[in-house]
Structure formats: C-alpha cells, structure tokens
C-alpha atoms as a PDB file:
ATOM      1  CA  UNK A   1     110.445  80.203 128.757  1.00  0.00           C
ATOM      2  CA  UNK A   2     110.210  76.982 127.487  1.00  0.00           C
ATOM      3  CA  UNK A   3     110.402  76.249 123.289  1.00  0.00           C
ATOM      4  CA  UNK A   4     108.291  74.426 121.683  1.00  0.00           C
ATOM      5  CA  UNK A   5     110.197  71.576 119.714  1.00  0.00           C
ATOM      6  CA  UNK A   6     108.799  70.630 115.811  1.00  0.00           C
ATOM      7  CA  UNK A   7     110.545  68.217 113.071  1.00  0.00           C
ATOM      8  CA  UNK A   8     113.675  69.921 112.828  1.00  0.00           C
ATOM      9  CA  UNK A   9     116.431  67.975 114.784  1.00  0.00           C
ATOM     10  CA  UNK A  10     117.422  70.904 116.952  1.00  0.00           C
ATOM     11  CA  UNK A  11     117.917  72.151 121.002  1.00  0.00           C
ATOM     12  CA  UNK A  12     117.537  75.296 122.865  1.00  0.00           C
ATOM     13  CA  UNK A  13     121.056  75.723 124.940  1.00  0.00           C
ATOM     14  CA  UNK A  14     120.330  73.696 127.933  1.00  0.00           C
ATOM     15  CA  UNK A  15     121.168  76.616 130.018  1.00  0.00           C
ATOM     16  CA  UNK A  16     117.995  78.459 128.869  1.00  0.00           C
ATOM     17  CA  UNK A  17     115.883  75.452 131.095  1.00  0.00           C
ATOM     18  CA  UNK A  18     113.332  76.946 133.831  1.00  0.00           C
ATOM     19  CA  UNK A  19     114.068  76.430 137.452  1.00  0.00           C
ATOM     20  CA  UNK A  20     112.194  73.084 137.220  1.00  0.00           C
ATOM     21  CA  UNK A  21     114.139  71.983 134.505  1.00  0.00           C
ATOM     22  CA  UNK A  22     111.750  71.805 131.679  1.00  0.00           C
ATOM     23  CA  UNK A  23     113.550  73.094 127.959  1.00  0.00           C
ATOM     24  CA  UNK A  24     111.313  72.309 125.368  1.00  0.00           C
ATOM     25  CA  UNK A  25     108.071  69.889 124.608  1.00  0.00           C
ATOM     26  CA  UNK A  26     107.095  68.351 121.774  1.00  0.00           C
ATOM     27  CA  UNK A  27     109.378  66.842 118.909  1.00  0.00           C
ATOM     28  CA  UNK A  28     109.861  63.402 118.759  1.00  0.00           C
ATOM     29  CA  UNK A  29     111.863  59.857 120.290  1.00  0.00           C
ATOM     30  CA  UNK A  30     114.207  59.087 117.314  1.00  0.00           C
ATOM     31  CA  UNK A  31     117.084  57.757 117.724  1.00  0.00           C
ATOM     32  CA  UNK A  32     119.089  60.583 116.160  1.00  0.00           C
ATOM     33  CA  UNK A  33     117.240  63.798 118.464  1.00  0.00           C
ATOM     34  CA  UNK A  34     117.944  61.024 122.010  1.00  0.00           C
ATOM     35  CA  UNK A  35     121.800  60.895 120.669  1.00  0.00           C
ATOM     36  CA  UNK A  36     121.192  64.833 120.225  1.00  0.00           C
ATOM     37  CA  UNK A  37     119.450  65.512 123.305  1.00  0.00           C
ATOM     38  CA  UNK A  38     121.872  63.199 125.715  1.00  0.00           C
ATOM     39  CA  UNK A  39     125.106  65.317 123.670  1.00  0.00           C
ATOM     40  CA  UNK A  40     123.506  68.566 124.827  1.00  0.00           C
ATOM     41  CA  UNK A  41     122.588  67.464 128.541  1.00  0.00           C
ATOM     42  CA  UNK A  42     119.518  67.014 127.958  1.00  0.00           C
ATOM     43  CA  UNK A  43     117.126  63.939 128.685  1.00  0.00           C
ATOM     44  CA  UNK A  44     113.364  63.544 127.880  1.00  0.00           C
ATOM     45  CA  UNK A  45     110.875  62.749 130.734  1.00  0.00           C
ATOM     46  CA  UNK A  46     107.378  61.917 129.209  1.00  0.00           C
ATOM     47  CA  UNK A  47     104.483  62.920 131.422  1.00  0.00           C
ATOM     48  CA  UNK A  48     100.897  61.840 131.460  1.00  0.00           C
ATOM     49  CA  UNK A  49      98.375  64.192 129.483  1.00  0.00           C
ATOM     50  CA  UNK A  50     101.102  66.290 128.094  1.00  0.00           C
ATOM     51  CA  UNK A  51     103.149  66.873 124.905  1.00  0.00           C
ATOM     52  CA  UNK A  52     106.584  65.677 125.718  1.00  0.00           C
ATOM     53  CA  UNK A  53     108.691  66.826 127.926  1.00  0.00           C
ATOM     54  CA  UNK A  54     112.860  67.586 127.956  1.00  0.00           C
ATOM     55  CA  UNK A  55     114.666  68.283 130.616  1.00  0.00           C
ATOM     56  CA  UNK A  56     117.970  69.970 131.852  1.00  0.00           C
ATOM     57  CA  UNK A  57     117.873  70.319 135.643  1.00  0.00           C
ATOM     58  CA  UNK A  58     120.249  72.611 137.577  1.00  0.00           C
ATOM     59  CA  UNK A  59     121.955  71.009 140.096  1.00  0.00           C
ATOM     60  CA  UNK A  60     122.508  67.351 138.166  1.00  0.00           C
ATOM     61  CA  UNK A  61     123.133  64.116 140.050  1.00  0.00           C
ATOM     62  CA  UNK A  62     126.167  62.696 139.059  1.00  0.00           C
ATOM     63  CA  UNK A  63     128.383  59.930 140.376  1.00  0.00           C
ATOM     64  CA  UNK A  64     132.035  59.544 139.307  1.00  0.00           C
ATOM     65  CA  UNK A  65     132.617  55.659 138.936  1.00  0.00           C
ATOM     66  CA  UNK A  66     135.753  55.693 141.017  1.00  0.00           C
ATOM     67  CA  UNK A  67     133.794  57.162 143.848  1.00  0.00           C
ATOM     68  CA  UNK A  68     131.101  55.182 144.728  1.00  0.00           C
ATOM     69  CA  UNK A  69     130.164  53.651 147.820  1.00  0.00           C
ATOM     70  CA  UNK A  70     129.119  50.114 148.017  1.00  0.00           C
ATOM     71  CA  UNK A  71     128.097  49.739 151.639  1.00  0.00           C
ATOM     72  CA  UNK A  72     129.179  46.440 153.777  1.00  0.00           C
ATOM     73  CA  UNK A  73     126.135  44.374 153.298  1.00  0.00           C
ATOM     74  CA  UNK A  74     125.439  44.929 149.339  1.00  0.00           C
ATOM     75  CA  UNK A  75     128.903  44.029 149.589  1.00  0.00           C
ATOM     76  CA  UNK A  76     128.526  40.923 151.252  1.00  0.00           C
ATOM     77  CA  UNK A  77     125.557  40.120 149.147  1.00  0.00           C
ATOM     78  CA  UNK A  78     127.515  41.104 146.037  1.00  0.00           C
ATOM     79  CA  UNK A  79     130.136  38.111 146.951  1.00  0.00           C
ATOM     80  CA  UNK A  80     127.586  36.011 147.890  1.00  0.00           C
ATOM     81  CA  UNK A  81     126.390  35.781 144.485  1.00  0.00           C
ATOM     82  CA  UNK A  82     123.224  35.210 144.384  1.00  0.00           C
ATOM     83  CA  UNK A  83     122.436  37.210 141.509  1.00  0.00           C
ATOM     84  CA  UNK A  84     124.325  36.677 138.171  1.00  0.00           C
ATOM     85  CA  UNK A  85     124.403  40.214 136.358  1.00  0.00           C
ATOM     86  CA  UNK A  86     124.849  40.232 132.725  1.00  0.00           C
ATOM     87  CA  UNK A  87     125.075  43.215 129.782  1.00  0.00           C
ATOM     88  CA  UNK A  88     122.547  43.407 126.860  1.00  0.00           C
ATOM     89  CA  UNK A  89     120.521  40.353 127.024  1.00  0.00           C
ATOM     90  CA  UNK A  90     117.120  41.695 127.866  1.00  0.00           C
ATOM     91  CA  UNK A  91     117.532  45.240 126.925  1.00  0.00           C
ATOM     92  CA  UNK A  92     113.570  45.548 125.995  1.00  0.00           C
ATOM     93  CA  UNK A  93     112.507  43.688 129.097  1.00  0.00           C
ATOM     94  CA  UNK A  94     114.741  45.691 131.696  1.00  0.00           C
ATOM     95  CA  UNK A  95     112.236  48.757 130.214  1.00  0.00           C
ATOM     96  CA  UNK A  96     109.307  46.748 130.508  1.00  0.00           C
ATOM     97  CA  UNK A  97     110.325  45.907 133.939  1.00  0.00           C
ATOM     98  CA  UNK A  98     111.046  49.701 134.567  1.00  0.00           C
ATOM     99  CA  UNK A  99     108.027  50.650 133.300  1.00  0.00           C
ATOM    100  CA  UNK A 100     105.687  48.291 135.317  1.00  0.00           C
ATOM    101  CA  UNK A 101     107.427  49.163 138.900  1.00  0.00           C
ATOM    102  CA  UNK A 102     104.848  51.041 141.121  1.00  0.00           C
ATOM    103  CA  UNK A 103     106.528  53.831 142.390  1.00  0.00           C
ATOM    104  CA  UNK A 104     106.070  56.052 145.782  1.00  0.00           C
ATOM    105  CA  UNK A 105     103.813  59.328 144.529  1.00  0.00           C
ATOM    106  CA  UNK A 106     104.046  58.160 140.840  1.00  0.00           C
ATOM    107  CA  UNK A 107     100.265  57.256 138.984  1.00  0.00           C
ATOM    108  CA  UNK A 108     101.041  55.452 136.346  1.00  0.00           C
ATOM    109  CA  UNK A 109     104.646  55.499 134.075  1.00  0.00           C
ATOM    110  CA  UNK A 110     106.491  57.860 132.350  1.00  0.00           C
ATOM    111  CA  UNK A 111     107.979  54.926 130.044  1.00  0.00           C
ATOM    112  CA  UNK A 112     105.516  54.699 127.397  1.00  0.00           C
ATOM    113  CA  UNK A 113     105.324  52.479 124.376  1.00  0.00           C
ATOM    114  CA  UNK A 114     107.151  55.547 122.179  1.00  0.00           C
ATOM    115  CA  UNK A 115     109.893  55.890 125.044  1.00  0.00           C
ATOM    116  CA  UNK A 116     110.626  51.844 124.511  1.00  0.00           C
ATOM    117  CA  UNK A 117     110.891  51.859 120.574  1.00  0.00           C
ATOM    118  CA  UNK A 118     112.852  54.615 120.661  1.00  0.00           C
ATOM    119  CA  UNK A 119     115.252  53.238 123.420  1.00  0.00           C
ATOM    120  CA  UNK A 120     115.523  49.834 122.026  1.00  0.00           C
ATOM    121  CA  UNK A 121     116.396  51.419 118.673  1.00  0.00           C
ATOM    122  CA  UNK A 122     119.298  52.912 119.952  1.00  0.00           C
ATOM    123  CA  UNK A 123     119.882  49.542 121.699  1.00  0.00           C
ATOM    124  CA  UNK A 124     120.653  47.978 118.566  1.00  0.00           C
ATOM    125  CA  UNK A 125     123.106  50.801 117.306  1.00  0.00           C
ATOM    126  CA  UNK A 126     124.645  49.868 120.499  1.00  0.00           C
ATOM    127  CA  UNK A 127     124.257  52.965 122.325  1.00  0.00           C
ATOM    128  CA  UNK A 128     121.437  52.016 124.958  1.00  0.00           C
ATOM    129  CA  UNK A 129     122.804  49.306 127.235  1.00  0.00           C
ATOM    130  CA  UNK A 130     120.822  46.867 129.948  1.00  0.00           C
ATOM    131  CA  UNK A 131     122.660  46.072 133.213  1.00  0.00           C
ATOM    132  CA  UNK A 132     120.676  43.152 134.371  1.00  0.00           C
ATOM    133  CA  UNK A 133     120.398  40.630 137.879  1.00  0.00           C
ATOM    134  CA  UNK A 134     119.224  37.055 136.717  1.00  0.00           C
ATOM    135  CA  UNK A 135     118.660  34.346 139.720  1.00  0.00           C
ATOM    136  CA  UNK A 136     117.559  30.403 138.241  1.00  0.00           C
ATOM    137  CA  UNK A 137     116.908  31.799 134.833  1.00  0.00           C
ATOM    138  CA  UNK A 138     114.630  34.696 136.155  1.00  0.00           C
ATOM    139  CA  UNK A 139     115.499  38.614 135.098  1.00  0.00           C
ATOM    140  CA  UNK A 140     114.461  39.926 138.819  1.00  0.00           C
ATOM    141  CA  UNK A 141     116.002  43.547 138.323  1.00  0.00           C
ATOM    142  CA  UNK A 142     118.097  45.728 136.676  1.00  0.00           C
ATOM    143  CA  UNK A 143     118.424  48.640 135.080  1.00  0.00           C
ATOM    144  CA  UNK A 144     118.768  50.956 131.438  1.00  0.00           C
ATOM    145  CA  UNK A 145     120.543  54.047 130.086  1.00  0.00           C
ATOM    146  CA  UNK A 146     122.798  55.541 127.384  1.00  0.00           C
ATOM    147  CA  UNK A 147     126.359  55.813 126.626  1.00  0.00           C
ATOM    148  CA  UNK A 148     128.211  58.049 125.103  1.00  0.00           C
ATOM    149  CA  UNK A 149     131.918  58.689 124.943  1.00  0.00           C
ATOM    150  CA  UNK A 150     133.132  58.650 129.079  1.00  0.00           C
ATOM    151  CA  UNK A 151     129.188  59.380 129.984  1.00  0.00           C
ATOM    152  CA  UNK A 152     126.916  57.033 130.934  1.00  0.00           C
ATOM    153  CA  UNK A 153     122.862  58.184 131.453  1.00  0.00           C
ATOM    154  CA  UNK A 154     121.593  56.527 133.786  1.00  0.00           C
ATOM    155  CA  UNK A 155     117.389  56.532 132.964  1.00  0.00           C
ATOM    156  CA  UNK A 156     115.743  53.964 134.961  1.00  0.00           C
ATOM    157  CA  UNK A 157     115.955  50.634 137.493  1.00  0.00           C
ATOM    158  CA  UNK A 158     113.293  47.912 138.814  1.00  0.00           C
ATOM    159  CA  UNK A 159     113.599  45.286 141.227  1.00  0.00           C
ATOM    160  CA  UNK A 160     111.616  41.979 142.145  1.00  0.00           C
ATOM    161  CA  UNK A 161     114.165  40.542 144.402  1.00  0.00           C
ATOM    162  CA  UNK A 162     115.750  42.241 147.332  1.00  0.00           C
ATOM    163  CA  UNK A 163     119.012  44.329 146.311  1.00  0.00           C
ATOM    164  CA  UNK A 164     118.703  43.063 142.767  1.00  0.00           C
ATOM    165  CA  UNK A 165     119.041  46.940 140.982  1.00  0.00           C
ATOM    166  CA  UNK A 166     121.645  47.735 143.345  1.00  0.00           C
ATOM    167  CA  UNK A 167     123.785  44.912 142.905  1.00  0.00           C
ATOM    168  CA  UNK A 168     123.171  45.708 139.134  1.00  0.00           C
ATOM    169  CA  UNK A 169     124.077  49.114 139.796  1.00  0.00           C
ATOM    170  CA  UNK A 170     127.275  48.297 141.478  1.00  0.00           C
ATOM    171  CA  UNK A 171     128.774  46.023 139.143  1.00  0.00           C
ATOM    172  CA  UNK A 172     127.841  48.317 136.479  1.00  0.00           C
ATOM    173  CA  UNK A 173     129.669  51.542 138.028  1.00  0.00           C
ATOM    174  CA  UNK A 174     132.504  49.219 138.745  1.00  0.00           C
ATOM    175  CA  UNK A 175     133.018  47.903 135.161  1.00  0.00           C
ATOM    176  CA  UNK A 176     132.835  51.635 133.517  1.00  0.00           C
ATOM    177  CA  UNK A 177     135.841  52.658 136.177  1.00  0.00           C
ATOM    178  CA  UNK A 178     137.386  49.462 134.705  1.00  0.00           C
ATOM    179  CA  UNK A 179     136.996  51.299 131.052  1.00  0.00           C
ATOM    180  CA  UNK A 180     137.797  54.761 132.389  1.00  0.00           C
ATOM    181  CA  UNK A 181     134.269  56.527 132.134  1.00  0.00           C
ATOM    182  CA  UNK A 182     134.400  59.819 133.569  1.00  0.00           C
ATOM    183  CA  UNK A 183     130.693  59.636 135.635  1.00  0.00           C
ATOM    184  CA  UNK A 184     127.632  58.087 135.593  1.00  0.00           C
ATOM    185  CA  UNK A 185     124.500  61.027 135.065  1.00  0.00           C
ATOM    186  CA  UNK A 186     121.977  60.179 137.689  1.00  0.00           C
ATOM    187  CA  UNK A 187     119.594  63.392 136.310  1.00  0.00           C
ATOM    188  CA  UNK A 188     117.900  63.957 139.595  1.00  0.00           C
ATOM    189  CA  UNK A 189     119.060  62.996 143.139  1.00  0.00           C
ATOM    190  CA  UNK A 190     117.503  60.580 144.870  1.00  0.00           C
ATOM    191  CA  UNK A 191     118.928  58.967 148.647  1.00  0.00           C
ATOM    192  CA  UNK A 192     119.412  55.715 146.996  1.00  0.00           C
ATOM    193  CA  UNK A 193     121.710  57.253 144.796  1.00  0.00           C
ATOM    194  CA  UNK A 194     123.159  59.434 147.147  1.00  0.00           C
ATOM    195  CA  UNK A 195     124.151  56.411 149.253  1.00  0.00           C
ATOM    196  CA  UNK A 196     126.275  55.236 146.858  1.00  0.00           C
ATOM    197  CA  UNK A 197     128.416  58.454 146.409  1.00  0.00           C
ATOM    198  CA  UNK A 198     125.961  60.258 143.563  1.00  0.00           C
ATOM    199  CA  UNK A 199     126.714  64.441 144.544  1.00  0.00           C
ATOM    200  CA  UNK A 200     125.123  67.357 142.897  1.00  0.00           C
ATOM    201  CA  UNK A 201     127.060  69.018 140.189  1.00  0.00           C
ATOM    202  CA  UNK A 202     126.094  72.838 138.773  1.00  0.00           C
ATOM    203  CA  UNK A 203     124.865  72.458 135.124  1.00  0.00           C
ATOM    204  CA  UNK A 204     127.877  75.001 134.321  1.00  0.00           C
ATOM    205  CA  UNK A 205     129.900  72.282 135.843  1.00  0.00           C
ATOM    206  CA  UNK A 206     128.233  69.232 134.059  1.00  0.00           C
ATOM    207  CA  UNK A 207     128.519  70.399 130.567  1.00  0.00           C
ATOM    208  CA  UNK A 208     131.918  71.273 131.093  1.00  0.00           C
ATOM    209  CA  UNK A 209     132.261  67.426 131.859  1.00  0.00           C
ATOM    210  CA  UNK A 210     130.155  66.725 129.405  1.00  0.00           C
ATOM    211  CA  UNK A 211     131.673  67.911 126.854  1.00  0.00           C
ATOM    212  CA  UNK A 212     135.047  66.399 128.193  1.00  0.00           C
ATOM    213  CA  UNK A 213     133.468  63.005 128.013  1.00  0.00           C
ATOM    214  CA  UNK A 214     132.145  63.080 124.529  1.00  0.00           C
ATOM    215  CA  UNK A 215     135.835  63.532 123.255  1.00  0.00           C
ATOM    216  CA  UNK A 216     136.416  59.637 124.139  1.00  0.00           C
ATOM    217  CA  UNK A 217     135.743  57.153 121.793  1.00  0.00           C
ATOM    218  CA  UNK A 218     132.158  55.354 122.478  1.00  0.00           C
ATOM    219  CA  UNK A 219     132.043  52.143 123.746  1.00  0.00           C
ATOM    220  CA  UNK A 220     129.440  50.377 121.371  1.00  0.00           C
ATOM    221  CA  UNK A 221     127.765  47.063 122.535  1.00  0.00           C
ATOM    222  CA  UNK A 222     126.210  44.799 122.963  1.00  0.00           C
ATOM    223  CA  UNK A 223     128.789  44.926 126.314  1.00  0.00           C
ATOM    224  CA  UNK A 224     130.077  42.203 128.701  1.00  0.00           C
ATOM    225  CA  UNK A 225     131.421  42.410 132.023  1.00  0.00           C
ATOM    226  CA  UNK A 226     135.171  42.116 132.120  1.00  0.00           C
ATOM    227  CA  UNK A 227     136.661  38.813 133.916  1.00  0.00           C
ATOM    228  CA  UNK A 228     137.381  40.227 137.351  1.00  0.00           C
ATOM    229  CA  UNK A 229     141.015  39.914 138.538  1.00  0.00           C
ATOM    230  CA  UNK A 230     142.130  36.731 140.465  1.00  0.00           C
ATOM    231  CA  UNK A 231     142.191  37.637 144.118  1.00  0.00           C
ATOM    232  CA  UNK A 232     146.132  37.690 145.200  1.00  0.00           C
ATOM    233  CA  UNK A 233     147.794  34.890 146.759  1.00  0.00           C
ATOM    234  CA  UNK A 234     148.150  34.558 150.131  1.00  0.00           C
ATOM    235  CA  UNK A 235     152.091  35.037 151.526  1.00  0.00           C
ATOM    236  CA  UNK A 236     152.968  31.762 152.850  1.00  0.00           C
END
C-alpha cells in the first residue's frame, strides 16, 4: 500500500514501505516535513511525470565512518593534493552540479527546482551541508546531504575532474569519524559505494541506529574541516 501524503506534516511508519521502497507520494519539500522525513528514515526521490515520491528501502546502504576503505591510489591522489575540499561554500551549486550530471540509465534528473529550494533552505538552518573539490578556483565535484544528530544522508555527488567526488567523499567520512558520527546513510547501494566499505543494513536494523543517532546533539554549520594532525616525528 502506499499513502497518499496531503498538508498535514505527518509519516506512515517506514516499515509499512512496499518491496520497492515507495511510502507515500505527494505532500510537499519544506524544510520542516525533509527534517521529518530524514528523522523517520525516510528520504524523498522525485520522479519524472509523477506526484512525489518517499522512500524507505529495505536493505539500506550504510557506511560506518570508521570503516571505510580508501583504496591505495585515491589515497595517493588524496596526498597529492590536487584538489582542495572545502565545507559549505557552494551548497546551491554542488546541487546544480548534481543535478546536471548525465547518469548511466537515468533521462533526465530527479533534482528539480522544488528539490533545490527546499535543500538550500535547510542549508541555511545549517542542516544540509556541501562537501566540495575546488582545483585553480574551479568547483569540479562534490557532493550534498543532511545531518542530523550522529547521521549523515548522503543524497547526491557529481564530478568534472577525475576522482574529484571521491576525494570529497573521503575527506568527508573521515572528518565525521573525527566528530564521532555513527554512519553515513548511502539509501541505495551502489559499487562505488560499496568500494569504500558502504554494507547493507535491515531497515529493523537502521532505525534502531537511527534512532541511536538522533540522541546526539546536531552539528549545525556552515562546517569546516578540522586541521589534520601533524604527522609524527621521525625517531632519530
């Protein structure tokens, strides 16, 4: 079954989803039904030629930060620096960026014009954070989502420049183990994510977590990346 949503800021339990995932259409981007929705496990994904959509898929793709797995050459291209990843300075144009990005299978975007107001006003409450790769001046990827408590939702990335999301990615999922975030929700799984340590959770499992996380104090922005730690001296 899936519910029909109207102006009243309220969810069906998540766990009431159909196999596909789909809760609920209809309703509205707001700022206060996204923080409702994102409490309750539950993300909207807009779809072309129908009502919207919200979602609450069964397994979830989740990666704990401590886990992840950078492999040895986004490594090596991580301390080459050749990218210089910064927090909150382009929040609207990471989505624009998103949105734009052809995708395998994908006509058109699910990012519409109603998806970016509605994102960039929870941007200014400091809930809706850009993780962004800039090379001579240029935004050339990066990436958007939502925090809340120890959860981070992860919604979209775009690159121009080779490895620019990822090492976005990485140096995001670093700094929230920095700040003791519990995981990073990846909705769906993908073998990009997958590669860097992302696993499938129950949705039993991730609301348990969920609701975990939301007992930590949010973390409201704009953010910036934490000096990293001096590397330690050599032993003579």
């Amino acid at each position: 079954m899936i519910f029909r949503l109207d102006h009243r800021l309220i969810f069906p339990p998540p766990q009431l989803a159909e196999d596909s995932g789909v809760l609920a259409v209809g309703g509205d981007l707001s700022e206060d039904r996204l923080i409702l929705a994102y409490s309750s496990g539950i993300f909207p994904w807009p779809h072309e030629d129908l009502p919207l959509l919200w979602h609450s898929p069964d397994p979830r793709t989740v990666l704990v930060p401590s886990e992840i797995h950078v492999g040895r050459s986004l490594e090596k291209q991580m301390r080459r620096g050749l990218y210089e990843v910064r927090l909150d300075t382009a929040f609207r144009q990471v989505m624009r960026g998103c949105s734009q990005k052809e995708r395998p299978g994908q006509d058109g975007t699910w990012i519409t014009d109603e998806m970016i107001e509605g994102y960039v006003a929870l941007h200014r409450r400091g809930l809706a954070h850009s993780i962004e790769a800039w090379r001579e001046g240029e935004l050339v990827g990066g990436l958007y989502g939502v925090a809340l408590g120890g959860a981070f939702f992860g919604e979209s990335m775009f690159a121009e420049a080779p490895d620019a999301s990822k090492v976005a990615f990485a140096t995001l999922v670093r700094q929230l183990d920095r700040w003791g975030f519990d995981f990073v929700d990846c909705q769906v799984h993908t073998e990009h994510l997958e590669r860097f340590g992302a696993v499938e959770w129950s949705r039993t499992r991730f609301l348990a977590a969920l609701k975990k996380a939301l007992k930590k104090p949010t973390r409201v922005g704009p953010w910036t990346l934490d000096p990293l730690d001096p590397p330690e001296p050599k032993e003579k």
